[in-house]
Protein backbone atom coordinates (compact mmCIF):
# COMPACT_ATOMS: atom_id res chain seq x y z
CA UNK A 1 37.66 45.35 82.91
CA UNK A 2 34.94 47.54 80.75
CA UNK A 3 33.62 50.24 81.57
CA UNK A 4 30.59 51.82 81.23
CA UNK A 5 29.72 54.64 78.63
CA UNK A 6 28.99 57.12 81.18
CA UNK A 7 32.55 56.34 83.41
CA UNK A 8 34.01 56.75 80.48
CA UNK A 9 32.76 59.86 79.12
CA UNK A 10 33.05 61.11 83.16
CA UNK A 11 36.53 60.07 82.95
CA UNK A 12 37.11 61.64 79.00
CA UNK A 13 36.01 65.12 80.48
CA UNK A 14 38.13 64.59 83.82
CA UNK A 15 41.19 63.94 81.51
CA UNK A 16 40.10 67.27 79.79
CA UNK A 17 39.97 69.14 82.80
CA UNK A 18 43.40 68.01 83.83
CA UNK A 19 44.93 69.01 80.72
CA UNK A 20 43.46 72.31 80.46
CA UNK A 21 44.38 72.66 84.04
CA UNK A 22 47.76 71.87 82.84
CA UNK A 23 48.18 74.36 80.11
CA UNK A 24 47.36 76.66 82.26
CA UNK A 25 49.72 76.37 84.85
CA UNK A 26 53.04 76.18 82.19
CA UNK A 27 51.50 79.49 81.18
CA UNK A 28 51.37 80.83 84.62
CA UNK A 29 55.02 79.20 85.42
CA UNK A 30 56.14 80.40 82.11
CA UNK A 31 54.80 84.15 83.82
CA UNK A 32 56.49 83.72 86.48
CA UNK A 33 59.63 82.98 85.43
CA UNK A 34 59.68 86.14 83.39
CA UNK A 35 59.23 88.04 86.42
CA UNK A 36 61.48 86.23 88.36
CA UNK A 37 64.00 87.46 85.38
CA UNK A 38 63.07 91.51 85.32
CA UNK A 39 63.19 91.41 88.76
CA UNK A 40 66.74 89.79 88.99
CA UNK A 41 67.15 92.80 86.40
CA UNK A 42 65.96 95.06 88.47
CA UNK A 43 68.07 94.19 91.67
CA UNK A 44 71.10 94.44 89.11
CA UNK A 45 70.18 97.68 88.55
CA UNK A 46 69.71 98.56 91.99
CA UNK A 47 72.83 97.13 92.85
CA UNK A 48 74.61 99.30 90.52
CA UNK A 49 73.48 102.42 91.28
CA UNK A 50 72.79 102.37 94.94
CA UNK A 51 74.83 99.91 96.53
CA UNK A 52 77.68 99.62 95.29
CA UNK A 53 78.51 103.31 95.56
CA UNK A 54 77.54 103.46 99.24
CA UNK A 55 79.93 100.75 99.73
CA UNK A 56 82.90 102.42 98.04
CA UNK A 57 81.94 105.55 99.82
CA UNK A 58 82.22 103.73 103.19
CA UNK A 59 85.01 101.66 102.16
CA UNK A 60 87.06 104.84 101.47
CA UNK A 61 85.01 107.03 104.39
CA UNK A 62 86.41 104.38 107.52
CA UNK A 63 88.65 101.52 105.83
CA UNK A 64 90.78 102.83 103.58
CA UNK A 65 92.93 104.94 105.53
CA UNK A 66 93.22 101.95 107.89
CA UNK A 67 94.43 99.20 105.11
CA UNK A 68 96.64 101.88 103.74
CA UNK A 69 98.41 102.52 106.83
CA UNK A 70 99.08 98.66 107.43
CA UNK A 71 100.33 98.51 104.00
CA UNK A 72 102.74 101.12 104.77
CA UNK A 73 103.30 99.20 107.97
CA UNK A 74 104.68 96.00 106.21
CA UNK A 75 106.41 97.37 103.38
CA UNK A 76 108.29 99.90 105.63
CA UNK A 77 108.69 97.97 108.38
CA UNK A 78 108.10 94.28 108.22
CA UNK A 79 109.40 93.27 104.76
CA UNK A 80 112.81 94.77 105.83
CA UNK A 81 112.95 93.21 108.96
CA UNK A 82 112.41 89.94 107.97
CA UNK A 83 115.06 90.50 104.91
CA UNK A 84 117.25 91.34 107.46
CA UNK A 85 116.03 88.34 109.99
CA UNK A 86 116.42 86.02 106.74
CA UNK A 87 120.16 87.32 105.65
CA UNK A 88 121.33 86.70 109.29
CA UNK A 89 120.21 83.40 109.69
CA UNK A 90 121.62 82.35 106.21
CA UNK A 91 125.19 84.10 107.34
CA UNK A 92 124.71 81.60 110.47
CA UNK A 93 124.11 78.56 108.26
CA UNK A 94 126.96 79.63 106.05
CA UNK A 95 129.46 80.42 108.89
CA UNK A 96 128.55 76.90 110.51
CA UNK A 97 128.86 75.08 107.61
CA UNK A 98 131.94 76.53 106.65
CA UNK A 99 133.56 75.93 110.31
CA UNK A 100 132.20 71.79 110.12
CA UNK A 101 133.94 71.67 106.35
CA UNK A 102 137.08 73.09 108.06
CA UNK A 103 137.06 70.60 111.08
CA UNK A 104 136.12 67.69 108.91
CA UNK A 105 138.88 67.71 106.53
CA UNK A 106 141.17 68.40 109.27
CA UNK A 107 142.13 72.17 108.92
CA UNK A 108 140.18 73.04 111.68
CA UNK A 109 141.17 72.81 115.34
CA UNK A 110 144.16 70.07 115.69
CA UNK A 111 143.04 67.26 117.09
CA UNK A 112 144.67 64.02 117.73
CA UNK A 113 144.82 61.11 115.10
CA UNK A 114 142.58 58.56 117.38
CA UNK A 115 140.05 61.56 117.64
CA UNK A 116 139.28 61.87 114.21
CA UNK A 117 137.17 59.27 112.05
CA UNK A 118 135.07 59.46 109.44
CA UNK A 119 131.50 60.95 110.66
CA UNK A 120 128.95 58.38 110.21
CA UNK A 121 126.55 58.52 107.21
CA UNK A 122 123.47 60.02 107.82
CA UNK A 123 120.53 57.73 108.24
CA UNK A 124 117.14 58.45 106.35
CA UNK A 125 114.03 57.12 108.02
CA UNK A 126 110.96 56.88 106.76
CA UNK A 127 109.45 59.80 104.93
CA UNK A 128 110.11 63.65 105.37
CA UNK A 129 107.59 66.23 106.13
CA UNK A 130 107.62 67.30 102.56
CA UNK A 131 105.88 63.68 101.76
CA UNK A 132 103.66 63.73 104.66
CA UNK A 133 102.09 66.82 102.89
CA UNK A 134 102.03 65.93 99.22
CA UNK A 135 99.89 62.46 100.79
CA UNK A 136 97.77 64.69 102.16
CA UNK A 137 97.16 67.35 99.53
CA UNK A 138 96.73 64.24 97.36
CA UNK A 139 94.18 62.33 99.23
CA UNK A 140 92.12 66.23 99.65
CA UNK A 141 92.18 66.25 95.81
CA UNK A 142 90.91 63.02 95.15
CA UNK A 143 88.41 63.46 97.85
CA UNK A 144 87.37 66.25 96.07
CA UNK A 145 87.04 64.84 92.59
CA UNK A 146 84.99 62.02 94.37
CA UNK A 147 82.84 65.14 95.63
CA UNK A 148 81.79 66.65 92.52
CA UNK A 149 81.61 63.75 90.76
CA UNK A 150 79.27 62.17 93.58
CA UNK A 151 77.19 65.67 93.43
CA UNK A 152 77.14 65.48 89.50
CA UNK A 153 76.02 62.12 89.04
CA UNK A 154 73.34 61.57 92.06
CA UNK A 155 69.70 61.75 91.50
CA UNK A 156 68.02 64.31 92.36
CA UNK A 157 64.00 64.30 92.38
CA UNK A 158 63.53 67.99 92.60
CA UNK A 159 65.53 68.52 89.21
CA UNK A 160 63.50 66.40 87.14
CA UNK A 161 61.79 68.06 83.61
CA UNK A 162 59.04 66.85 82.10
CA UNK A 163 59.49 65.87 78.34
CA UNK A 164 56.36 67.71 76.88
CA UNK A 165 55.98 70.89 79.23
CA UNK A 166 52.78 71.07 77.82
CA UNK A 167 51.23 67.85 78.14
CA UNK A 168 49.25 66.39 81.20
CA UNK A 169 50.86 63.57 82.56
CA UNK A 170 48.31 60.09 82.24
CA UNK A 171 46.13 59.68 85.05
């Protein structure tokens, strides 16, 4: 297909237009992105010196006497408590397995000959609890990995670059 001299020059000074057009806006995006950047600056700033003040002045003003109080709650109160809570219930294990040692070998209460056999071995079935959660915090990882690696790899249209920032792209 040919063209004619005059669709061509129309179509010479079109392609013109679009690239000047084009220069100009990577100048004005190259604008904006610098104020995009002062002004992420400036809200650092702000941050700084206005907010995050007035936050630690509220935090100790109405919080802080209230998280320092249930500090002084558990370390005075429920740390010792469940120490004690804790030491009882091991004495209890201790005691009890001390009293089944006793009646298994026999020193324990007297009881006749055709009472006493050997207990039977325990049984294990199946997996514990302990295993049921390893599977599962395995299987989370992995799902994970798959995760990031699925959000790493996709394509993504609105995260394309151009190669020459500055060039028009062919009409």
């Amino acid at each position: 297909m040919s063209l004619s001299r005059k669709r061509k020059k129309e179509l010479r000074k079109l392609q013109t237009q679009a690239n000047s057009l084009w220069e100009t806006q990577q100048v004005l995006v190259g604008e904006a992105a610098s104020v995009a950047r002062e002004a992420g600056r400036q809200l650092g700033h702000l941050h700084r010196e206005e907010v995050r003040p007035r936050v630690a002045a509220g935090y100790e003003a109405y919080a802080a006497p209230y998280v320092d109080k249930g500090k002084r709650v558990v370390n005075d109160t429920v740390i010792p408590a469940a120490g004690a809570v804790m030491g009882s219930a091991l004495s209890v294990w201790d005691a009890a397995n001390d009293t089944r040692a006793r009646l298994a070998s026999g020193r324990g209460i007297d009881l006749p000959a055709s009472w006493r056999k050997a207990p039977p071995a325990p049984v294990k079935s199946g997996i514990g609890a302990g295993g049921v959660i390893a599977i599962i915090l395995g299987v989370a990882a992995a799902i994970g990995v798959l995760y990031a690696a699925w959000q790493t790899l996709r394509a993504d249209d609105e995260l394309w670059v151009a190669d020459d920032p500055l060039r028009a792209p062919d009409a």
